[in-house]
N, C-alpha and C. Protein backbone atom coordinates (compact mmCIF):
# COMPACT_ATOMS: atom_id res chain seq x y z
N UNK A 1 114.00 -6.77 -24.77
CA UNK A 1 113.54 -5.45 -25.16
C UNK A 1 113.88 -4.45 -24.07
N UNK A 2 113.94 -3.31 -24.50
CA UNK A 2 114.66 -1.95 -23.50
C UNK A 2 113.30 -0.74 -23.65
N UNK A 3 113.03 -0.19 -22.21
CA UNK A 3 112.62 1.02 -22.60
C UNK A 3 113.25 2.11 -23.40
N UNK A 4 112.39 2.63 -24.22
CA UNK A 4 113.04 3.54 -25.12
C UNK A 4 112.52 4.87 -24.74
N UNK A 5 113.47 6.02 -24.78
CA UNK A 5 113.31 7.32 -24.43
C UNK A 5 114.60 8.31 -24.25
N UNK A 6 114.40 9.10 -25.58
CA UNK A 6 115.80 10.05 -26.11
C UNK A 6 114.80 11.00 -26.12
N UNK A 7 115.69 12.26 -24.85
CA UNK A 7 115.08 13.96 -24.70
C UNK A 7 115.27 14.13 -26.31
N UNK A 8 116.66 14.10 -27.16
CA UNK A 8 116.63 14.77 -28.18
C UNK A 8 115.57 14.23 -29.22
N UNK A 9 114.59 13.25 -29.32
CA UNK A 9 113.50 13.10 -30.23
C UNK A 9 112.56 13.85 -29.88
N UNK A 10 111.81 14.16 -31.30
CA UNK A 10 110.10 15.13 -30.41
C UNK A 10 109.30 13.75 -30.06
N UNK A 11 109.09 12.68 -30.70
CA UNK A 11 108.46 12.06 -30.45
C UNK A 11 108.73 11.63 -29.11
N UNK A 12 109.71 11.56 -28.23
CA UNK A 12 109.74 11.47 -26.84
C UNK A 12 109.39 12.88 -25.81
N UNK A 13 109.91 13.96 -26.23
CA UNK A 13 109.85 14.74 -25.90
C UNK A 13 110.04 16.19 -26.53
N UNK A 14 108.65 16.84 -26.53
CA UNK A 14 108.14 17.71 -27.78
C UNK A 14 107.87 18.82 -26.63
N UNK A 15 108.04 19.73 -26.70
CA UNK A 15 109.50 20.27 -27.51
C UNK A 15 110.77 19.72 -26.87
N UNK A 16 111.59 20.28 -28.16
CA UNK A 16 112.74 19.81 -27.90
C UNK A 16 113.19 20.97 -27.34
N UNK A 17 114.73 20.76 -26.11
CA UNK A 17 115.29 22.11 -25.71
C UNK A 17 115.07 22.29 -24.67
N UNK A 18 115.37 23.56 -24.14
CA UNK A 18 114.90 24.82 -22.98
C UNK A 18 113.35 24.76 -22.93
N UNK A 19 113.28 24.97 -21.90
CA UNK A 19 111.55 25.39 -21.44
C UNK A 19 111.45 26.39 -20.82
N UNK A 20 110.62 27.55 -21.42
CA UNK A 20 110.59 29.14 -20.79
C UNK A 20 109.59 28.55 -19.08
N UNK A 21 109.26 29.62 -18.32
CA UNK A 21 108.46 29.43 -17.50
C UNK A 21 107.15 28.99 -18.36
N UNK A 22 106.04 28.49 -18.26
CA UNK A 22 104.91 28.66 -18.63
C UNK A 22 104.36 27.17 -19.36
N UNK A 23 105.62 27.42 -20.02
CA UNK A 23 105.98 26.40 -21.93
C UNK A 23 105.32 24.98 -21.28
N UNK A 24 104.57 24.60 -22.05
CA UNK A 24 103.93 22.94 -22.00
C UNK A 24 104.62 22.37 -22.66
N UNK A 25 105.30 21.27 -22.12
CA UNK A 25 106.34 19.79 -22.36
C UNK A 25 105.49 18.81 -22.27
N UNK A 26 105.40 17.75 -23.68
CA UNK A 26 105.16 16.29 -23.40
C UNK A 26 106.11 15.83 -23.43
N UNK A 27 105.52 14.35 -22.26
CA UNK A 27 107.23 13.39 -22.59
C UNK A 27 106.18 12.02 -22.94
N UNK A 28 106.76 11.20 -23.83
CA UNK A 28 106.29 9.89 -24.22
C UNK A 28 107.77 8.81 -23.93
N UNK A 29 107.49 8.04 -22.88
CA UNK A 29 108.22 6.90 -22.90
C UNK A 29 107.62 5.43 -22.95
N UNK A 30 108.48 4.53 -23.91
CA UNK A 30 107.75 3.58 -24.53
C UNK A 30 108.59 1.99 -23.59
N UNK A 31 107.29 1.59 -23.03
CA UNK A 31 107.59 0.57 -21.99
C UNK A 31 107.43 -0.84 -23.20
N UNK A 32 107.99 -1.65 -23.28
CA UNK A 32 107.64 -2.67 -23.31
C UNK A 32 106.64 -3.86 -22.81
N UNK A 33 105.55 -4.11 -23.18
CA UNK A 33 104.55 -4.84 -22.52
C UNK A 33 105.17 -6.23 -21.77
N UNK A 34 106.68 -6.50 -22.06
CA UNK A 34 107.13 -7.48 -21.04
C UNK A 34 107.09 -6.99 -19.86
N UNK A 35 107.44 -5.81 -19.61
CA UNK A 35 108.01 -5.68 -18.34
C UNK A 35 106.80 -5.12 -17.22
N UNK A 36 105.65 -5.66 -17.78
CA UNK A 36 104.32 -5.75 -16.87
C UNK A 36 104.42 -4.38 -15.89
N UNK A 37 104.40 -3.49 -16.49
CA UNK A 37 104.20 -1.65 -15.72
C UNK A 37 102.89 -1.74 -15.61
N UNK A 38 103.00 -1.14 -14.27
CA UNK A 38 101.16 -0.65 -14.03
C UNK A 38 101.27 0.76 -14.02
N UNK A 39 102.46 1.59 -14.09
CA UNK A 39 102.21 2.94 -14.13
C UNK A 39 103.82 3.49 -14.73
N UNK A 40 103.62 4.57 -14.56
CA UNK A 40 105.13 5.65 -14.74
C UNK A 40 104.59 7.43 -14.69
N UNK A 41 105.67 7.47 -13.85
CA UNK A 41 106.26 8.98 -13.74
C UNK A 41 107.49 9.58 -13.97
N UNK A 42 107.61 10.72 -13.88
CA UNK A 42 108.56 11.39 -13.98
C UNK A 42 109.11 12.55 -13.09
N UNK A 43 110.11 12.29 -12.45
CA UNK A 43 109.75 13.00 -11.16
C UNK A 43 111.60 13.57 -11.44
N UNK A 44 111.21 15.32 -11.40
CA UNK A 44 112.44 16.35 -11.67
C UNK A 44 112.89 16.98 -9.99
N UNK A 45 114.09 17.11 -9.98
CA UNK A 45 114.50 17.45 -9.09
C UNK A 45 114.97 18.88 -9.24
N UNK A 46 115.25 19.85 -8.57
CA UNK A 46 116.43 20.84 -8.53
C UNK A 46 117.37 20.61 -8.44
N UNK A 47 118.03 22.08 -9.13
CA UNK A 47 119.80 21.56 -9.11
C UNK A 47 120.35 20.65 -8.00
N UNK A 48 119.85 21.36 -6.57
CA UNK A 48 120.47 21.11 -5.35
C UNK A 48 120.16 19.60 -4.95
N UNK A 49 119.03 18.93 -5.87
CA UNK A 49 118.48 18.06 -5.14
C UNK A 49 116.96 17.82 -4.54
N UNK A 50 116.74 18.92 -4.05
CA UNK A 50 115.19 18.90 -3.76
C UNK A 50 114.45 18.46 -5.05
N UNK A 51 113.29 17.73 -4.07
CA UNK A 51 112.15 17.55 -5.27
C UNK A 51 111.53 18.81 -6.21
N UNK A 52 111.40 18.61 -7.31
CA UNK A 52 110.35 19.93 -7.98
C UNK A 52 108.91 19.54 -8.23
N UNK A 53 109.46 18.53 -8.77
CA UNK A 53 108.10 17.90 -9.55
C UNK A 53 107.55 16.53 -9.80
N UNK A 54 106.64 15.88 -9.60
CA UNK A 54 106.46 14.59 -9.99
C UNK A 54 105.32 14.54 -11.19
N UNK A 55 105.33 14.29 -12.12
CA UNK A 55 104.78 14.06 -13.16
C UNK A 55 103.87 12.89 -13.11
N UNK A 56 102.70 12.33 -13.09
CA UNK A 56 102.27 11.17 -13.74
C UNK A 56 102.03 11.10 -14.97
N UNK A 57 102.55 9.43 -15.40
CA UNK A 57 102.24 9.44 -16.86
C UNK A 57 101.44 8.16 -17.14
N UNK A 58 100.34 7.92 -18.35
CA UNK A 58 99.64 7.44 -18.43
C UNK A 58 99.72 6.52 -19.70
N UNK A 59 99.11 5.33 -19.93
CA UNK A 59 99.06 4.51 -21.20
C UNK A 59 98.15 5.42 -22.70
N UNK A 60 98.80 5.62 -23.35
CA UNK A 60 98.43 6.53 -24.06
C UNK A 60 97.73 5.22 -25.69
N UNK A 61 98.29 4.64 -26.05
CA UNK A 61 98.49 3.80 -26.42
C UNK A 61 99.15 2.18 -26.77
N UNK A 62 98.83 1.66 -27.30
CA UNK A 62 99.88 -0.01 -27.46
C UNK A 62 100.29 0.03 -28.87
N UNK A 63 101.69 0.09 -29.13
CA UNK A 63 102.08 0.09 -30.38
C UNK A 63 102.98 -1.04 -30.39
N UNK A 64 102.84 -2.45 -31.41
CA UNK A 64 103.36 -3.57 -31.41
C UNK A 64 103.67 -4.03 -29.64
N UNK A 65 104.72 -4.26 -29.57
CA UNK A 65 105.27 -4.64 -28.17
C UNK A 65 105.55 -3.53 -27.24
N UNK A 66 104.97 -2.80 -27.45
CA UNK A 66 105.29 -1.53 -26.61
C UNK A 66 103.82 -0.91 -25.80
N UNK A 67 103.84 -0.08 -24.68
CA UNK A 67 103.34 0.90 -24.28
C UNK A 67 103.68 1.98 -24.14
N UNK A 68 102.60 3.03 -24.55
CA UNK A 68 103.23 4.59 -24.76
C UNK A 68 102.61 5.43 -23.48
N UNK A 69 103.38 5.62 -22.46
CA UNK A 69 103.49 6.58 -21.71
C UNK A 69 103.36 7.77 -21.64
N UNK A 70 102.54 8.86 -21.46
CA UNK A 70 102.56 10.24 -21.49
C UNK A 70 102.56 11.03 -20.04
N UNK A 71 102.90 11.76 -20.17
CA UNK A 71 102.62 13.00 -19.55
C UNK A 71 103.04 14.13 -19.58
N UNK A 72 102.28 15.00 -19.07
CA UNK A 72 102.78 16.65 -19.94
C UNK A 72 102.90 17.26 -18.51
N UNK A 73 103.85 18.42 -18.46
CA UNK A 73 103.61 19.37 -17.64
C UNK A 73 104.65 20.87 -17.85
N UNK A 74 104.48 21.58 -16.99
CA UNK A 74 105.37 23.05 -17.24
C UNK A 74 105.93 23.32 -15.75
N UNK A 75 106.72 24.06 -15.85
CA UNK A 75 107.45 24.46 -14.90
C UNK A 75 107.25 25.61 -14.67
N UNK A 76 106.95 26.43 -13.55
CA UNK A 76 106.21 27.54 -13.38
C UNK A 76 107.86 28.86 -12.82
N UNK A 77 108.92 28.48 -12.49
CA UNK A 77 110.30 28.80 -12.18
C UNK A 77 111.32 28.68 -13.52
N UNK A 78 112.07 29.51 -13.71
CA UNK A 78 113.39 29.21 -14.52
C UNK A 78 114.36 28.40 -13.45
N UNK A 79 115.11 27.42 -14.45
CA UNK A 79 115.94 26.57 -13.19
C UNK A 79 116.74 25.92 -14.10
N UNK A 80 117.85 25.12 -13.10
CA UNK A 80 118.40 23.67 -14.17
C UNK A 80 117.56 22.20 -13.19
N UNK A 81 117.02 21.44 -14.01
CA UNK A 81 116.22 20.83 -13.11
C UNK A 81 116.59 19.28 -13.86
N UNK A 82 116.91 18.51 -13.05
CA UNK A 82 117.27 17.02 -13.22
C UNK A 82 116.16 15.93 -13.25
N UNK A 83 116.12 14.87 -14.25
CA UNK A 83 114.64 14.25 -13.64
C UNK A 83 115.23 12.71 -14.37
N UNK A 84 114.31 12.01 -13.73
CA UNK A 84 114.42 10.31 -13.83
C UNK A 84 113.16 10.10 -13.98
N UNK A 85 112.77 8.90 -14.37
CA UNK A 85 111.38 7.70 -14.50
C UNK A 85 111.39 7.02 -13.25
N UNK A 86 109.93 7.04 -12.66
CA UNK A 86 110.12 5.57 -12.02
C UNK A 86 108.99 4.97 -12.38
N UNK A 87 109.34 3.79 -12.95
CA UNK A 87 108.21 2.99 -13.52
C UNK A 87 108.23 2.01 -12.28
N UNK A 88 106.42 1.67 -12.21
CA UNK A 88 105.89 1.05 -11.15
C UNK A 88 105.37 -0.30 -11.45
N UNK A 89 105.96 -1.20 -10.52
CA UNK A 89 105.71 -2.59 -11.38
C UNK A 89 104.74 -3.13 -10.08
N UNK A 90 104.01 -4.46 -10.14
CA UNK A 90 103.18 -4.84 -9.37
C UNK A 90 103.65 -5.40 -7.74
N UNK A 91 105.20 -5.61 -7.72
CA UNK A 91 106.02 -5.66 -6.70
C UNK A 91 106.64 -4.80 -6.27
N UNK A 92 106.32 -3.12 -6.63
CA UNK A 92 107.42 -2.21 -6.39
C UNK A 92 107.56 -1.24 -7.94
N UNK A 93 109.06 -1.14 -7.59
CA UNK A 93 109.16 0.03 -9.02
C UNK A 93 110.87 -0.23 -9.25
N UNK A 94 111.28 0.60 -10.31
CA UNK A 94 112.78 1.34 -10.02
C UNK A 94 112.94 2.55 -10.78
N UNK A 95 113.77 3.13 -10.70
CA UNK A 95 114.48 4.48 -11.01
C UNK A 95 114.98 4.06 -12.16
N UNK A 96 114.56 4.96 -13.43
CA UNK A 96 115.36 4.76 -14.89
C UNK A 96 116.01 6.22 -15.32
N UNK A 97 117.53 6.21 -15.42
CA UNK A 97 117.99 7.26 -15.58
C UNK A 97 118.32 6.99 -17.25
N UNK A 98 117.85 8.16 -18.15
CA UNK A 98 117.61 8.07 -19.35
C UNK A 98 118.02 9.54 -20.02
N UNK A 99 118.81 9.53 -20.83
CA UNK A 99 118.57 11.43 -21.44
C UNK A 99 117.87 11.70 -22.83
């Protein structure tokens, strides 16, 4: 089984698109209960690289073999801003690059 998480679904990420300054974004990414996560975030960078943002996201629900991940947040700047997962496992974590 694979984590699942496509920007272009709402159900991953509602709204879909651009985000004005202000605009509230959820993101839902769906872990698989194999892969024994004790947590996940989402952590956006700036164009350049610098950090912007780290997101925590939370077990929202268990749907069949899955866990549903949330977290919401807004961006208070207009920008182009890059972001990854890092899901946190009981030995550590890794970086999931996903669009």
């Amino acid at each position: 089984m694979r984590i699942l998480f496509d920007s272009k679904l709402t159900m991953h990420k509602d709204p879909f698109g651009t985000l004005v300054p202000g605009q509230s974004c959820t993101l839902h990414i769906h872990i698989p209960t194999t892969a024994q996560a004790v947590g996940a975030e989402c952590r956006f960078c700036h164009e350049d690289g610098r950090p912007a943002l780290s997101v925590p996201m939370t077990i929202q629900e268990q749907k069949g073999a899955y866990h549903i991940y949330e977290g919401k947040f807004s961006f208070k700047e207009t920008g182009l801003y890059f972001y990854h997962f890092y899901i946190k496992k009981p030995e550590g974590g890794f970086r999931l690059f996903k669009q």
